[in-house]
Protein backbone atom coordinates (compact mmCIF):
# COMPACT_ATOMS: atom_id res chain seq x y z
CA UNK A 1 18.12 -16.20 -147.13
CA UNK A 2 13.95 -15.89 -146.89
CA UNK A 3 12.48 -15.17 -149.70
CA UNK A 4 9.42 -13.14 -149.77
CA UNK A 5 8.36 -13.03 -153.55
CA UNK A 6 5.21 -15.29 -154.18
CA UNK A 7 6.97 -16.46 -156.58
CA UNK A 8 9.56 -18.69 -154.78
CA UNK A 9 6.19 -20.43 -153.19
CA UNK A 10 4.14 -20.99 -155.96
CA UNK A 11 4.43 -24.43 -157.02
CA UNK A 12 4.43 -24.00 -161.02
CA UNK A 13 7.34 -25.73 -162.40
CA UNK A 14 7.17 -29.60 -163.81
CA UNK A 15 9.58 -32.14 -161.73
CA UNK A 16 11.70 -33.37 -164.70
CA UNK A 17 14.65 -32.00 -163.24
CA UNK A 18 13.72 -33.49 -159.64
CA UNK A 19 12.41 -36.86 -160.57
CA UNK A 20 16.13 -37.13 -162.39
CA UNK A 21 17.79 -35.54 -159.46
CA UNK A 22 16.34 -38.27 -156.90
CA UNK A 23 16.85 -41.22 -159.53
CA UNK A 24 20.41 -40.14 -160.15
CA UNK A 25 20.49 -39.90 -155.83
CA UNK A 26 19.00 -43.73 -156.24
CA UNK A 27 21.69 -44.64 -158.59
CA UNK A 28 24.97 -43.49 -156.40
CA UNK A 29 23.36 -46.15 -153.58
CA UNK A 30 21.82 -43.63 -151.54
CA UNK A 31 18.34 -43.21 -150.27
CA UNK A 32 16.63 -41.14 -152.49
CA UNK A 33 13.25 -40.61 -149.93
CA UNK A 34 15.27 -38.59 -147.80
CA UNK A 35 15.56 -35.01 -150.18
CA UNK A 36 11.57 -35.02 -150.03
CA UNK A 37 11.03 -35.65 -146.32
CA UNK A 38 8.57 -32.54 -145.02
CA UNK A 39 8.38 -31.05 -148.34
CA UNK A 40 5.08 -32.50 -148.78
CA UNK A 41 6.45 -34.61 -151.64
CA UNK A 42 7.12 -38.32 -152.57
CA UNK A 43 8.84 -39.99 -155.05
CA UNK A 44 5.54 -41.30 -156.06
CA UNK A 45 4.27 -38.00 -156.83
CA UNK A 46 7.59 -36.84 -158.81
CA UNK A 47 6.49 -39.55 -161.34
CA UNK A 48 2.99 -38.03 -162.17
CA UNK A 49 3.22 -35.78 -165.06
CA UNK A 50 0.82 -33.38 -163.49
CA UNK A 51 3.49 -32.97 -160.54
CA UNK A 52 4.45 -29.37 -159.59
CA UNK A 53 7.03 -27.98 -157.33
CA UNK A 54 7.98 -24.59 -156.07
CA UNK A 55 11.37 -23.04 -156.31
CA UNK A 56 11.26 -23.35 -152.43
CA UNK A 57 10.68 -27.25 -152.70
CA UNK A 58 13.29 -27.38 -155.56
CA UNK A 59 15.99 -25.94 -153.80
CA UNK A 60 15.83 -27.72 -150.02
CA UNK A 61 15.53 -31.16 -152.34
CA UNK A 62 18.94 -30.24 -154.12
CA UNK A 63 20.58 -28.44 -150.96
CA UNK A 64 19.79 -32.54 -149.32
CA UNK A 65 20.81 -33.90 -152.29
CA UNK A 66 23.98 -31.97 -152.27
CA UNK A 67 25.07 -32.92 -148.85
CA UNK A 68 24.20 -36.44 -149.08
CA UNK A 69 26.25 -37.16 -152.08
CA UNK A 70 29.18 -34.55 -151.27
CA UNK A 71 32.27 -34.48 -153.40
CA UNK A 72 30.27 -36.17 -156.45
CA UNK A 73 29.41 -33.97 -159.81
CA UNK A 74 25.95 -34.29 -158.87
CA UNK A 75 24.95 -31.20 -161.52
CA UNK A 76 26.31 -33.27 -164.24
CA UNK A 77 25.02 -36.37 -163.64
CA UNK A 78 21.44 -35.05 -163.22
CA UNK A 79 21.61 -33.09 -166.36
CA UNK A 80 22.88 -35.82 -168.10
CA UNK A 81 20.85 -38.30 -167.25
CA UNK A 82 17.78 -36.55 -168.42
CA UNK A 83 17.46 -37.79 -172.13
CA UNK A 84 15.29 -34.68 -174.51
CA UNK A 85 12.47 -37.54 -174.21
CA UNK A 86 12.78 -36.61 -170.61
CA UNK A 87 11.21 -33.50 -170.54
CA UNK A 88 7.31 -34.90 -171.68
CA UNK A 89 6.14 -33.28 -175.07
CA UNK A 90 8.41 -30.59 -175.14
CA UNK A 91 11.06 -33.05 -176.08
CA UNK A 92 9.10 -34.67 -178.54
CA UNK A 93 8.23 -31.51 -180.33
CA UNK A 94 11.50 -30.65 -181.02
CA UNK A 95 12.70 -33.82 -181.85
CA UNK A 96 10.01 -33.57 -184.84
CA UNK A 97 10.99 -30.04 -185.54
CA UNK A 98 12.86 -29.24 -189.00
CA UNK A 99 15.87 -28.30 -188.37
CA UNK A 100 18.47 -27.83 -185.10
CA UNK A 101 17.65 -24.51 -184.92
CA UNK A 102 13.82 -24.52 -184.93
CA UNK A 103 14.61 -27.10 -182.19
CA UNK A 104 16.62 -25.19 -179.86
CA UNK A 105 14.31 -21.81 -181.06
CA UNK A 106 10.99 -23.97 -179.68
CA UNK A 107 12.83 -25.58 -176.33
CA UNK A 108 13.28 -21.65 -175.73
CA UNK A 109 10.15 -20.82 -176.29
CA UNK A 110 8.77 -23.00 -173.32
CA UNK A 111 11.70 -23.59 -171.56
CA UNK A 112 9.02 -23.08 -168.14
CA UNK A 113 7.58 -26.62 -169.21
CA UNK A 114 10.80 -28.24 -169.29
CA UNK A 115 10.92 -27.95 -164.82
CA UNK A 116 14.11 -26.10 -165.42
CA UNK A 117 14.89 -23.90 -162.21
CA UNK A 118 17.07 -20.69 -164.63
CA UNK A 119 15.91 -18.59 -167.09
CA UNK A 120 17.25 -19.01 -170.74
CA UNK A 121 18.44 -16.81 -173.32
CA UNK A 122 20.17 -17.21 -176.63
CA UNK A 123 22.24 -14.37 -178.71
CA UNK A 124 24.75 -14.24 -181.78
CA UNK A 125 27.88 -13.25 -180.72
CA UNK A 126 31.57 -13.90 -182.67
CA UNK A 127 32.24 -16.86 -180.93
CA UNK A 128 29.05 -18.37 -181.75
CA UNK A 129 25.28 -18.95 -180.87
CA UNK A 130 25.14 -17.95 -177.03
CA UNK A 131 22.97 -19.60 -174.62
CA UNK A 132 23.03 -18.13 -171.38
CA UNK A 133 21.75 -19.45 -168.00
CA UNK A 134 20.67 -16.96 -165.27
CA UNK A 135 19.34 -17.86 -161.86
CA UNK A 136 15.38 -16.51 -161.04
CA UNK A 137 16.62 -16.53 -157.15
CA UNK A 138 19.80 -15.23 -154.94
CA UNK A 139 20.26 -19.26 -154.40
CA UNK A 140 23.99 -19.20 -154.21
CA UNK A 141 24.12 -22.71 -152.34
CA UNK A 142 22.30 -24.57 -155.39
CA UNK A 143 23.55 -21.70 -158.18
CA UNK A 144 26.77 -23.97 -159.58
CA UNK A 145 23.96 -27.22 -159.15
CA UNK A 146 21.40 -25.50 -161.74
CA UNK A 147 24.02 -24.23 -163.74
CA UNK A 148 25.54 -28.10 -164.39
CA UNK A 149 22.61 -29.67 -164.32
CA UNK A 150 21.00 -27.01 -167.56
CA UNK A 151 24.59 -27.61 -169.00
CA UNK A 152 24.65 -30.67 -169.17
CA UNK A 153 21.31 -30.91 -170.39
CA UNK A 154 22.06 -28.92 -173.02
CA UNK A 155 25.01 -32.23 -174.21
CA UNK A 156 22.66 -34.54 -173.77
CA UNK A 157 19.71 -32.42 -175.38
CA UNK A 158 22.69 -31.89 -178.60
CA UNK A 159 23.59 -35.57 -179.01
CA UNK A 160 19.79 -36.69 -179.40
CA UNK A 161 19.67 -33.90 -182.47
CA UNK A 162 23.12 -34.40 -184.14
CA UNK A 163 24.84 -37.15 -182.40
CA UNK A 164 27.03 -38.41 -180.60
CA UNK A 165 29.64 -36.28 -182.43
CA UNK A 166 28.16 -33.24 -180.72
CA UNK A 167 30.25 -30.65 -178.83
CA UNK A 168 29.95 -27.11 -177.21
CA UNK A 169 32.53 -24.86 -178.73
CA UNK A 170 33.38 -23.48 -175.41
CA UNK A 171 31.56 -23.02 -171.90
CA UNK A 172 31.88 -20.35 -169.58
CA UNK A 173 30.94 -20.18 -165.79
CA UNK A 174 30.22 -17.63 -163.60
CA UNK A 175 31.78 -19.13 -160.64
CA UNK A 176 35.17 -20.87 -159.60
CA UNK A 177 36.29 -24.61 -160.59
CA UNK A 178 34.17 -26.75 -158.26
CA UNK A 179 36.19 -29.54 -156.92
CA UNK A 180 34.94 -31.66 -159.51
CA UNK A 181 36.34 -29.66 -162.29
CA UNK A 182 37.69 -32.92 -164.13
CA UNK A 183 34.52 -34.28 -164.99
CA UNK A 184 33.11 -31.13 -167.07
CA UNK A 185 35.84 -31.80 -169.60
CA UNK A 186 34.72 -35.72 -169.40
CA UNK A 187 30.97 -34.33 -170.10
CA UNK A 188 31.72 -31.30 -172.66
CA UNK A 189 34.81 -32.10 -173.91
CA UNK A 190 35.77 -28.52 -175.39
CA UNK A 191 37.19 -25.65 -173.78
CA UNK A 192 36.08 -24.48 -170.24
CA UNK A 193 36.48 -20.98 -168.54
CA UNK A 194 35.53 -20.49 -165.12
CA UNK A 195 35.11 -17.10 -163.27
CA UNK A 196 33.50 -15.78 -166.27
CA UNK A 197 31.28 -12.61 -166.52
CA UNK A 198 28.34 -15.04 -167.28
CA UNK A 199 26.94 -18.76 -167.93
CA UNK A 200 27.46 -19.08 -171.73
CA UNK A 201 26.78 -22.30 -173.86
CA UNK A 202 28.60 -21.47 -177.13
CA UNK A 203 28.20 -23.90 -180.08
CA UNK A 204 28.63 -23.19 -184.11
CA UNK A 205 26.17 -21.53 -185.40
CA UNK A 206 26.26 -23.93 -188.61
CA UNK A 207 24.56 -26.53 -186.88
CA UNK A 208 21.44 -24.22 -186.96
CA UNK A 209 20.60 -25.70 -190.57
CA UNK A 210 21.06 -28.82 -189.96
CA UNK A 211 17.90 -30.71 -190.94
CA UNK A 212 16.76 -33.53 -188.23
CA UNK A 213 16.47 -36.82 -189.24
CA UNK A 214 13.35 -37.43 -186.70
CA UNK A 215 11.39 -34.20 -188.31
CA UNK A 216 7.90 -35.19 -188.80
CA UNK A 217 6.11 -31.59 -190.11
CA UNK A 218 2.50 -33.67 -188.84
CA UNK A 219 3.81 -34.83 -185.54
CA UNK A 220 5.27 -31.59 -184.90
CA UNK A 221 2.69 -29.31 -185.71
CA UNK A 222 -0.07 -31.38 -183.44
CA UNK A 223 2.58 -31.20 -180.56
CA UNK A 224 2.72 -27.32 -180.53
CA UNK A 225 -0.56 -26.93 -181.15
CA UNK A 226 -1.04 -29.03 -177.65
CA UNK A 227 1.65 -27.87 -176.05
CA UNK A 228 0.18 -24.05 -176.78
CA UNK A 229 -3.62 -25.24 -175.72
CA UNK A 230 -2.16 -26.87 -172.68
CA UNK A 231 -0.35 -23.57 -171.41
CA UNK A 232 -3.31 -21.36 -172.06
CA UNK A 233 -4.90 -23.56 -169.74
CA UNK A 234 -2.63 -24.00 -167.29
CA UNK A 235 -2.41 -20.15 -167.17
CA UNK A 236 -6.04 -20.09 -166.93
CA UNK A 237 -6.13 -22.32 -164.25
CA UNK A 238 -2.91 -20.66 -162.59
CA UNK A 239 -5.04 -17.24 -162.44
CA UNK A 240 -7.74 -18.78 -160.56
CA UNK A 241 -5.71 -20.92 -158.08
CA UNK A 242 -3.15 -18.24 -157.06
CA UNK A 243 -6.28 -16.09 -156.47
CA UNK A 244 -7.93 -18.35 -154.55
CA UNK A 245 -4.32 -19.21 -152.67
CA UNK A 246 -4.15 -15.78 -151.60
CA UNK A 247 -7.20 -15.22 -150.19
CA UNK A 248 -7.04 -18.48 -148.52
CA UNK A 249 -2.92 -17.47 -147.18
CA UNK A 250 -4.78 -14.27 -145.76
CA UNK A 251 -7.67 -16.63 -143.52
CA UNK A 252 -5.83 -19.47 -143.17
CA UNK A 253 -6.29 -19.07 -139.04
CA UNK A 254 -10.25 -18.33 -139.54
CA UNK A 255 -13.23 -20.53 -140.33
CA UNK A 256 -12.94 -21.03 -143.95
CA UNK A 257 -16.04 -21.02 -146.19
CA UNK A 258 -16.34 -21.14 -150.21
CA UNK A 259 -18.83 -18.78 -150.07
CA UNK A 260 -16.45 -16.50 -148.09
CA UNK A 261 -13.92 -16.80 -150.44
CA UNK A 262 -15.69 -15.88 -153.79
CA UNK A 263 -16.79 -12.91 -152.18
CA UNK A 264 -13.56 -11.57 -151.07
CA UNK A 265 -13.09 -12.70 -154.89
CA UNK A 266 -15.92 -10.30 -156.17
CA UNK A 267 -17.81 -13.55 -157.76
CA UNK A 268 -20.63 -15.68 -156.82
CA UNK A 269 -20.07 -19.27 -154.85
CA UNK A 270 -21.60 -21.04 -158.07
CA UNK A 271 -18.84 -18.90 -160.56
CA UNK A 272 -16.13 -19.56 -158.44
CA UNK A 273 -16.96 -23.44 -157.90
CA UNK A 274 -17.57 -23.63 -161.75
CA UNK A 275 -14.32 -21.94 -162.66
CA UNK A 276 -11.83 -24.13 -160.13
CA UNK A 277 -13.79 -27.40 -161.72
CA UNK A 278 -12.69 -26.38 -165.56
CA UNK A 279 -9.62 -25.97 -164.33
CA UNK A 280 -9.62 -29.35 -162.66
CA UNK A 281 -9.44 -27.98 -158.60
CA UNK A 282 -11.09 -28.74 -155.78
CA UNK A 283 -12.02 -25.55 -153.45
CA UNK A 284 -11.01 -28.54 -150.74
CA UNK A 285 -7.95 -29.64 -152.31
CA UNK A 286 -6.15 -26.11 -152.42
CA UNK A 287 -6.88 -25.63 -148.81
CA UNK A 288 -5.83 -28.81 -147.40
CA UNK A 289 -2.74 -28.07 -149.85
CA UNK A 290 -2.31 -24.90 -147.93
CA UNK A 291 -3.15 -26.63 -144.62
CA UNK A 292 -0.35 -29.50 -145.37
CA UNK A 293 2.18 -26.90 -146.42
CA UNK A 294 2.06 -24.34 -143.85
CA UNK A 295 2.01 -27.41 -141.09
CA UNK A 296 5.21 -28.83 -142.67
CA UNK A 297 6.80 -25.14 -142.71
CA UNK A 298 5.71 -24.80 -138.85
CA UNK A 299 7.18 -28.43 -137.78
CA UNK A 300 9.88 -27.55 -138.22
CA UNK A 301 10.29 -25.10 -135.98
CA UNK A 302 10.86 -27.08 -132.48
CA UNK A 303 9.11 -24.28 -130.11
CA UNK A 304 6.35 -24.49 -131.53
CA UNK A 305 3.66 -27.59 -130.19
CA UNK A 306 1.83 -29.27 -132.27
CA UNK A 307 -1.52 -27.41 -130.77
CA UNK A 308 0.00 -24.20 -131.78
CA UNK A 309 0.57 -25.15 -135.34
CA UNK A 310 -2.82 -26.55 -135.24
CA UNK A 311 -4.68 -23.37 -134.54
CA UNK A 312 -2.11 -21.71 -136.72
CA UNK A 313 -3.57 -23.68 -140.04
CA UNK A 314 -6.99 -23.15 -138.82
CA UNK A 315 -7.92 -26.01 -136.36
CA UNK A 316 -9.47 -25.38 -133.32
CA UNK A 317 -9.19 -29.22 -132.35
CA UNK A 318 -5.78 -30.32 -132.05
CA UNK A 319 -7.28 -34.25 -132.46
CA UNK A 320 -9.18 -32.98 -135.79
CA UNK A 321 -5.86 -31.26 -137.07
CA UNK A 322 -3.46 -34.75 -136.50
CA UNK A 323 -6.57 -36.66 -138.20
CA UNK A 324 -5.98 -34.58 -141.00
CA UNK A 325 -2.01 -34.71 -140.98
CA UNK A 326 -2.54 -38.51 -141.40
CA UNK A 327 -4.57 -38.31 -144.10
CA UNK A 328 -2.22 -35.80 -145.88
CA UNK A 329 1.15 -37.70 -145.15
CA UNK A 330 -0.20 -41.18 -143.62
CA UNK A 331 2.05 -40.23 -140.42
CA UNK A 332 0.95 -37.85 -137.32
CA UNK A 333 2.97 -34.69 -136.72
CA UNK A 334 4.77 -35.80 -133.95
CA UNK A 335 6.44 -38.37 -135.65
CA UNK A 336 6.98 -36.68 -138.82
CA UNK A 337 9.12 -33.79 -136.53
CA UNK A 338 11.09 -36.91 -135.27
CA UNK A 339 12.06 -37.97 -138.66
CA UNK A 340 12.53 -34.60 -140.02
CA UNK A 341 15.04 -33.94 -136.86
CA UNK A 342 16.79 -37.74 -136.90
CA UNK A 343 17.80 -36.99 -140.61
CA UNK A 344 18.10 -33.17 -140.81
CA UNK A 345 19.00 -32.17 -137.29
CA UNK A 346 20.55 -28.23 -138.51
């Protein structure tokens, strides 16, 4: 299924999940540089905190993933692999939080820094606290993926607050048993209902109070305070960028200017250059990001020649445009549509 909403193309969520997706792809002996081949990614770049991906990324990275390690719990062993150190500060602030509840109430709070792909939600109910896992996307071929890999966060997330002694009362799935039913009762080790209404992470409401033996009321308050500075910027900077983005999306075929661009904006050259450097941008570095992208998306459509895709991304020199496809993946186009079609022929 395309999807049209910006959304699905903006590349705004951390890689946590992804750099622990392709590790745990390492791990089962396979190669792990073949989920990110024409996404415009490396496994180089998943370890930079700064890294961003888009849902669109996300998913063709786990829909690889998923075929190349068939038949294994691939959810659960991503998930579970991630430690709550894994998700950068996040993790550390609620690690230093006061209690199990202020911890889980804060990992809510900016669950969109923790490079999870479903959006959270927690709820008192009679069986228990509630926390429910809904998809952001129709993705129905990664849906049971994100749901086991959150899951199974969740344990691991649980045994670095309380211990090893931790367990979900009960966890219910919106979808049938997976072949690999077994090994959810090896990972959660309570009761498991499939076919459910919902995703639902129950566990006893009790362990709200429990104080944390890592709570540091210092520590903690300097990491919010951060991790609340860092978002404002990052939202800051997101405002500019996507606005930029768009304009650039719309002229991506025409000769390309700064100056063009902060007009269409309604700002001066100087105020838009002075803007995208507080927000640490380059006016040069989103459109070659566009450039890249959109001649990665157009590869891999074989009626298409690589002169076509050239003009396409703005390039009225087909010898300019593979100059700059070599600088941006340190192969030329031709050969990257080789590799792209030896490994994912469909």
């Amino acid at each position: 299924m395309k999807q049209t909403d910006s959304r699905y193309m903006t590349a705004n969520i951390p890689a946590f999940m992804l750099r622990s997706l392709a590790m745990t792809v390492a791990a089962s002996g396979l190669d792990a540089n073949r989920i990110l081949v024409g996404l415009g990614l490396t496994l180089d770049d998943l370890q930079d905190p700064g890294c961003r991906v888009s849902f669109r990324q996300g998913r063709e990275a786990i829909l690889r993933a998923l075929q190349m390690a068939e038949g294994r719990a691939l959810g659960l062993e991503t998930g579970f692999r991630q430690k709550i150190n894994s998700v950068g500060l996040v993790g550390y602030a609620m690690l230093t939080a006061p209690t199990v509840g202020e911890a889980v109430k804060l990992g809510l709070q900016f669950q969109k820094d923790t490079g999870s792909m479903l959006e959270f939600d927690t709820r008192a109910s009679t069986d228990g606290v509630a926390v429910t896992a809904a998809s952001r996307f129709h993705e129905p071929g990664i849906y049971t993926f994100l749901v086991e890999e959150a899951f199974a966060n969740f344990m691991s997330i649980g045994i670095a607050l309380i211990g090893e002694n931790f367990k979900p009362l009960r966890i219910e799935l919106a979808y049938p048993a997976p072949v690999h039913a077994a090994a959810y009762h090896e990972i959660f080790g309570c009761d498991i209902r499939f076919g459910c209404v919902e995703n639902v992470f129950f566990f006893d409401p009790a362990l709200y109070k429990l104080p944390l033996a890592t709570a540091d009321p210092f520590s903690h308050r300097q990491l919010c305070e951060f991790i609340a500075y860092h978002r404002t910027r990052s939202r800051e900077a997101a405002e500019i960028t996507e606005s930029v983005e768009r304009v650039l999306r719309q002229k991506l075929q025409e000769r390309i200017s700064i100056s063009k661009i902060a007009k269409a904006l309604g700002m001066s050259e100087r105020t838009l250059r002075r803007r995208l450097a507080e927000s640490s941008v380059s006016f040069q570095g989103l459109l070659d990001d566009l450039r890249k992208n959109r001649a990665l998306e157009l590869l891999a459509n074989p009626h298409m020649s690589v002169e076509q895709i050239a003009f396409n991304v703005g390039f009225t020199d087909p010898h300019n445009f593979r100059r700059a496809f070599r600088r941006w993946t340190g192969t030329t186009p031709g050969a990257l549509r080789n590799d792209v079609s030896s490994i994912w022929p469909e």
